[in-house]
C-alpha atoms as a PDB file:
ATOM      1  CA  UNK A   1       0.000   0.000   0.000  1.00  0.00           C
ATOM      2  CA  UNK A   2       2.719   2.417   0.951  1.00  0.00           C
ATOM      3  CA  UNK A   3       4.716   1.563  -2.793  1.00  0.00           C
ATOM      4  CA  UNK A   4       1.406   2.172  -4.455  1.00  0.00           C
ATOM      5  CA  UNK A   5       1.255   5.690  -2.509  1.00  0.00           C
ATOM      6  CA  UNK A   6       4.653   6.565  -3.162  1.00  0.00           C
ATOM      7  CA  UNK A   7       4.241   5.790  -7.113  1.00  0.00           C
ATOM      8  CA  UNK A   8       0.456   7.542  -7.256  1.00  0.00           C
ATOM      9  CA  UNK A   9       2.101  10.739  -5.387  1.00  0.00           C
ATOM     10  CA  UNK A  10       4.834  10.994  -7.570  1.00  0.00           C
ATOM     11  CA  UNK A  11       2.984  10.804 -10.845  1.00  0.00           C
ATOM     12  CA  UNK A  12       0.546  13.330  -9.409  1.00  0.00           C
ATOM     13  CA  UNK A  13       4.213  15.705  -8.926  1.00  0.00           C
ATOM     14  CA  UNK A  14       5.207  14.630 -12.579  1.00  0.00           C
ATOM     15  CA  UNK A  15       1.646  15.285 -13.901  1.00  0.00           C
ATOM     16  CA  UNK A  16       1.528  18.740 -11.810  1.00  0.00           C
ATOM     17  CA  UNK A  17       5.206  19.972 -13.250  1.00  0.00           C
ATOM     18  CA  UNK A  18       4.792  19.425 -16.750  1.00  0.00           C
ATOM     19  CA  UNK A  19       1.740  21.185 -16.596  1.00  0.00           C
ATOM     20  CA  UNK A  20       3.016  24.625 -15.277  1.00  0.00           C
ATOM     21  CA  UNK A  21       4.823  27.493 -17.215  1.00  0.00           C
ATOM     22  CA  UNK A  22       7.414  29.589 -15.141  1.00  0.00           C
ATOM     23  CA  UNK A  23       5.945  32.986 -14.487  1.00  0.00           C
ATOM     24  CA  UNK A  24       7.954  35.344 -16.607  1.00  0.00           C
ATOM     25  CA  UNK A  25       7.620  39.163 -14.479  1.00  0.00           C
ATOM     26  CA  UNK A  26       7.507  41.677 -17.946  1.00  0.00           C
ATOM     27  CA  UNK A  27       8.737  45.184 -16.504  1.00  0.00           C
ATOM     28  CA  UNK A  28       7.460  48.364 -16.711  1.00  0.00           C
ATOM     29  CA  UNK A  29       8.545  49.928 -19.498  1.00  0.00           C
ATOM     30  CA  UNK A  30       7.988  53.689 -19.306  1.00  0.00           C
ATOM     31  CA  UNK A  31       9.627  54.814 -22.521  1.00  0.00           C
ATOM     32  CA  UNK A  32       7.336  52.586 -24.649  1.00  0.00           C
ATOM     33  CA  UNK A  33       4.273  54.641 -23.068  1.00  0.00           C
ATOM     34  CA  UNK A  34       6.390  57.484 -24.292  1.00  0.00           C
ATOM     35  CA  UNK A  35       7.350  56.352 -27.229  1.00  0.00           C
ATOM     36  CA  UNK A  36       4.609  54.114 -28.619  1.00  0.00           C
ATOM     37  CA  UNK A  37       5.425  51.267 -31.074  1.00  0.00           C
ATOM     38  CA  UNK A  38       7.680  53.196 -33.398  1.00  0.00           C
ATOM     39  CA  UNK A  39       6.590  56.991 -32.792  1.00  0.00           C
ATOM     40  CA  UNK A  40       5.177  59.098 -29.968  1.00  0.00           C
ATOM     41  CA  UNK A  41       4.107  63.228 -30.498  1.00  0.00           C
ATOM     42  CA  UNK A  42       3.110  65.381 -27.680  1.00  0.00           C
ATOM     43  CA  UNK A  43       2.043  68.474 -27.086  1.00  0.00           C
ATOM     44  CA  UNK A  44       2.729  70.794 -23.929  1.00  0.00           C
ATOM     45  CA  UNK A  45      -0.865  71.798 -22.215  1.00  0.00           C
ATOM     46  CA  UNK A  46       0.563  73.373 -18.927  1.00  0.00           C
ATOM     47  CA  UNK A  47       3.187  74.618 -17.125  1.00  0.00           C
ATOM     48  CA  UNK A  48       3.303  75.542 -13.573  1.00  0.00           C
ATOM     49  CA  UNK A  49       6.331  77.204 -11.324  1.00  0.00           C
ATOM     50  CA  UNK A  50       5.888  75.433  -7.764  1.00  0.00           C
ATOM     51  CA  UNK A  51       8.278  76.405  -4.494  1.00  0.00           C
ATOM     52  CA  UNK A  52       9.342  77.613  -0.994  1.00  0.00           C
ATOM     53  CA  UNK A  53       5.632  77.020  -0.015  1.00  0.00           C
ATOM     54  CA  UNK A  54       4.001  79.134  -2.244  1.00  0.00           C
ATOM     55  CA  UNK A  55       1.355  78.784  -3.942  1.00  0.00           C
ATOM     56  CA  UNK A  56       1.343  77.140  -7.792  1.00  0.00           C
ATOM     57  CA  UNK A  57       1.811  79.583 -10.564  1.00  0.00           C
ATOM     58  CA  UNK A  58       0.134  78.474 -13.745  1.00  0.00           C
ATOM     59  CA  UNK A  59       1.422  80.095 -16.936  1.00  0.00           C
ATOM     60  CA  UNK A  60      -0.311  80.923 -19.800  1.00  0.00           C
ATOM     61  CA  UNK A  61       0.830  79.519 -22.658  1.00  0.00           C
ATOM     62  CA  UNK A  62       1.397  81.731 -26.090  1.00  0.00           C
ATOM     63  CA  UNK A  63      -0.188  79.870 -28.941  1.00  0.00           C
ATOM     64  CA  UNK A  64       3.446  80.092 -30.367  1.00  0.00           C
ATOM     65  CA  UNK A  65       4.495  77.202 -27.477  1.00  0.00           C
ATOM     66  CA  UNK A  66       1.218  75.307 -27.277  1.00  0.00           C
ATOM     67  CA  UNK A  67       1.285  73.517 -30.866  1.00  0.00           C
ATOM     68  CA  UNK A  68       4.885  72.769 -30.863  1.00  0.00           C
ATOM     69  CA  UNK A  69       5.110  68.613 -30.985  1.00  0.00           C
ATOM     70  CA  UNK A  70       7.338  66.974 -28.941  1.00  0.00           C
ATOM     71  CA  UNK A  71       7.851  63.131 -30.828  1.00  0.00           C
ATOM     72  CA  UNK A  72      10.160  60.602 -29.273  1.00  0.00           C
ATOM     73  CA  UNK A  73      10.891  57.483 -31.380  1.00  0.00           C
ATOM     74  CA  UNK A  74      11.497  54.424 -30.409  1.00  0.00           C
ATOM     75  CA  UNK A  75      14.349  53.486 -32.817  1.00  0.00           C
ATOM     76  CA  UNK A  76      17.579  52.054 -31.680  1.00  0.00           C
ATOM     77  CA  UNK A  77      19.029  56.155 -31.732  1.00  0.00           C
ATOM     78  CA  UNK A  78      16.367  57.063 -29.533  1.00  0.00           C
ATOM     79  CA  UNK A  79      15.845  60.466 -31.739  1.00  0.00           C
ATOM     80  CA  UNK A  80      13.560  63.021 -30.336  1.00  0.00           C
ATOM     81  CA  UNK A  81      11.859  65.927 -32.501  1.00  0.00           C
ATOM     82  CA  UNK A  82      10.567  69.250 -31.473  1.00  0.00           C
ATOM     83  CA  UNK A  83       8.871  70.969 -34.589  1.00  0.00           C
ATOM     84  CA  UNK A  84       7.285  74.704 -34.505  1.00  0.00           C
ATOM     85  CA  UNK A  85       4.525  73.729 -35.197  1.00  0.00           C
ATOM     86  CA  UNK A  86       2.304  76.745 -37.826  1.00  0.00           C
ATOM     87  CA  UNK A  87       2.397  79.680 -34.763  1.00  0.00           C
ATOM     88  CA  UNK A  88       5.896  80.788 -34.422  1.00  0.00           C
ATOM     89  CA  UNK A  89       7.033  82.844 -31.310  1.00  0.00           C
ATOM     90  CA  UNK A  90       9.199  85.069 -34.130  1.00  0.00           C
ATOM     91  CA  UNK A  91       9.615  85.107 -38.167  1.00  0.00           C
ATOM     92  CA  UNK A  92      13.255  83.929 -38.090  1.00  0.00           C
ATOM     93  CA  UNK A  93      13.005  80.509 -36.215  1.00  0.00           C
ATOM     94  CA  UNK A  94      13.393  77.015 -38.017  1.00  0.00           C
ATOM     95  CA  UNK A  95      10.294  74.552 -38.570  1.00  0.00           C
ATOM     96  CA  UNK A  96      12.404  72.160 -36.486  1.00  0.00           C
ATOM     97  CA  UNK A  97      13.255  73.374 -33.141  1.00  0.00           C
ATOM     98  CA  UNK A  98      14.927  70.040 -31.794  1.00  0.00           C
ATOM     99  CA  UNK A  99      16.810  67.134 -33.402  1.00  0.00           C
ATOM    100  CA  UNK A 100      18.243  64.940 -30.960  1.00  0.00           C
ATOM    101  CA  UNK A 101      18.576  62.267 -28.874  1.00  0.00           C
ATOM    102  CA  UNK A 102      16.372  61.592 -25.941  1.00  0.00           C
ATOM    103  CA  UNK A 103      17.433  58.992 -22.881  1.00  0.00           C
ATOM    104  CA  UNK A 104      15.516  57.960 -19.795  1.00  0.00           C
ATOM    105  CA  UNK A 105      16.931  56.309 -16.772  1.00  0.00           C
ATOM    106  CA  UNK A 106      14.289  53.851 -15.072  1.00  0.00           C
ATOM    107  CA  UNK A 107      15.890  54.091 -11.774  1.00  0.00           C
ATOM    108  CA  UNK A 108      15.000  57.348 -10.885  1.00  0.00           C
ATOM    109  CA  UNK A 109      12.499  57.826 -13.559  1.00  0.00           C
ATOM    110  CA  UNK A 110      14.438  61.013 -15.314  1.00  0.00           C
ATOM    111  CA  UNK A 111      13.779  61.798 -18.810  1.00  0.00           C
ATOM    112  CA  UNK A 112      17.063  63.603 -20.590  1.00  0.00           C
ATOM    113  CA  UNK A 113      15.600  65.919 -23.577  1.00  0.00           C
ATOM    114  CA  UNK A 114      16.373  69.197 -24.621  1.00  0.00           C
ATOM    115  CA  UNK A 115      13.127  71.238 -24.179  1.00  0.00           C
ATOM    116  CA  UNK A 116      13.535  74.613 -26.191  1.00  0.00           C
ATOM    117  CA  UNK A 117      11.257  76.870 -24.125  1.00  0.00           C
ATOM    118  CA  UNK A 118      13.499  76.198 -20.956  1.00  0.00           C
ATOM    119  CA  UNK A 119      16.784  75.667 -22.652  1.00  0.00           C
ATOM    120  CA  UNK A 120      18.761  74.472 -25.672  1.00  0.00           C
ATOM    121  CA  UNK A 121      20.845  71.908 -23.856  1.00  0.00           C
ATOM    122  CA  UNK A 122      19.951  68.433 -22.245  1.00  0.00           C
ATOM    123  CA  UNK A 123      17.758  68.251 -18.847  1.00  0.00           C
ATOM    124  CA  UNK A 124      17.156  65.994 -16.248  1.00  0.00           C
ATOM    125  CA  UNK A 125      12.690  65.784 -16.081  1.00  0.00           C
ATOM    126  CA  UNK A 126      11.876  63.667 -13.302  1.00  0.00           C
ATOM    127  CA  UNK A 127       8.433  61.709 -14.401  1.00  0.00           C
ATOM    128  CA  UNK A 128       5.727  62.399 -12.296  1.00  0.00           C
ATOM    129  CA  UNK A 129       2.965  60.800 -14.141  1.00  0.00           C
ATOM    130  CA  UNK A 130       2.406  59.344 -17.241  1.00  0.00           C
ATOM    131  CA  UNK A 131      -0.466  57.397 -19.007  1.00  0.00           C
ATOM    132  CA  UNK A 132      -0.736  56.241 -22.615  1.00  0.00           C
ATOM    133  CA  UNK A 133      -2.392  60.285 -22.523  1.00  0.00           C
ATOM    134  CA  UNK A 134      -0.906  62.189 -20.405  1.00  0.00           C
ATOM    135  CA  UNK A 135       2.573  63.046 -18.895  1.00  0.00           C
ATOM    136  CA  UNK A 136       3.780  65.218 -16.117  1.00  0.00           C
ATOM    137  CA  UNK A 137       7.396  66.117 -15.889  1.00  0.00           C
ATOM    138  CA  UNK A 138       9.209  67.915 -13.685  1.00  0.00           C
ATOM    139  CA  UNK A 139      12.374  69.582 -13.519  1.00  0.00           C
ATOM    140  CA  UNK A 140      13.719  71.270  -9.901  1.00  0.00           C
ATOM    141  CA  UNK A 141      15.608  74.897  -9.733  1.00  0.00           C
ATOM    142  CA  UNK A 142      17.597  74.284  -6.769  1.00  0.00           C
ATOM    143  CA  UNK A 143      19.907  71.661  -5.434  1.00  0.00           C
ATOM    144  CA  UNK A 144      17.518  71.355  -2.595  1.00  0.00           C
ATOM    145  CA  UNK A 145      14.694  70.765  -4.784  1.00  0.00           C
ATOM    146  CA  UNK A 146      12.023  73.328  -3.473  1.00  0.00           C
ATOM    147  CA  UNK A 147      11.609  75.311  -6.593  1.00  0.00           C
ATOM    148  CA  UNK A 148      10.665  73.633 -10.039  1.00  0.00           C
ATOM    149  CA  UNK A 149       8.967  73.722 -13.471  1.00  0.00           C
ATOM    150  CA  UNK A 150       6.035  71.027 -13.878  1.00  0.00           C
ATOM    151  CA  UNK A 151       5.492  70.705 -17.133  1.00  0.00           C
ATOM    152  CA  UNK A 152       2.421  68.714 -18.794  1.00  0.00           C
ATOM    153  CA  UNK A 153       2.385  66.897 -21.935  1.00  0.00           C
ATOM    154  CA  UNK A 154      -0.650  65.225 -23.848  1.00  0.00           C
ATOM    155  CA  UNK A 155      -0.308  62.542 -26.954  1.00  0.00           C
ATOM    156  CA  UNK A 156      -1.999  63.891 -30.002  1.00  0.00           C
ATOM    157  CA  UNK A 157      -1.026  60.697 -32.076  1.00  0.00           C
ATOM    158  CA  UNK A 158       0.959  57.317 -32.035  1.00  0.00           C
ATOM    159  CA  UNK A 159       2.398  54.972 -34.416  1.00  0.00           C
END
């Protein structure tokens, strides 16, 4: 009785084990929210100044800012697009504000671009938020991190 146990349990183990997949854990993967497939555009909706225990202040955007895209591919150079979109802020500027390379590091959740309305080199954006419609960056003044630009993005299309 105790052989035909021992054979019945382990056939019940074999049965049990060929039966089961290893889990495989997928991670998070931010940029492809931000990215899409192959290509990503955004468009800035809002930016607010926050510090020192103030209160928010919301800027209004110039028509010239808000339908500037913001696309970030997803190809193996990472190459990230800013085009002036048909309101420029002045007769002389370029159709394409930004041609670069964008980078984001998962383990504090920055995202490196060059964003032309701040500056024309490469910032650190923490990310605050994002959904497959909305993002929230944020980029901090101060060493001590008490004064900062949140800036907030929506998709207008994906590829």
């Amino acid at each position: 009785m105790k052989t035909r146990l021992q054979i019945v349990t382990a056939c019940l183990i074999l049965l049990m084990g060929a039966c089961s997949e290893d889990p495989k854990p997928i991670p998070t993967e931010f940029s492809k929210v931000i990215t899409g497939n192959t290509k990503k555009t955004w468009k800035m909706t809002a930016i607010q100044w926050t510090g020192d225990g103030k209160d928010p202040i919301n800027y209004s955007l110039s028509s010239c800012f808000k339908d500037d895209l913001y696309t970030f591919y997803a190809n193996e150079e990472r190459l990230y697009e800013v085009d002036n979109s048909p309101t420029k802020c002045g007769d002389d500027e370029p159709a394409q504000l930004v041609s670069d390379s964008w980078s984001f590091i998962n383990a504090t959740a920055t995202l490196n671009i060059i964003f032309p309305l701040l500056s024309d080199n490469v910032l650190p954006f923490y990310l605050k938020k994002v959904t497959s419609k909305e993002m929230t960056l944020e980029i901090y003044l101060d060493q001590d991190n008490i004064y900062s630009y949140k800036i907030t993005m929506q998709s207008v299309s994906e590829e």
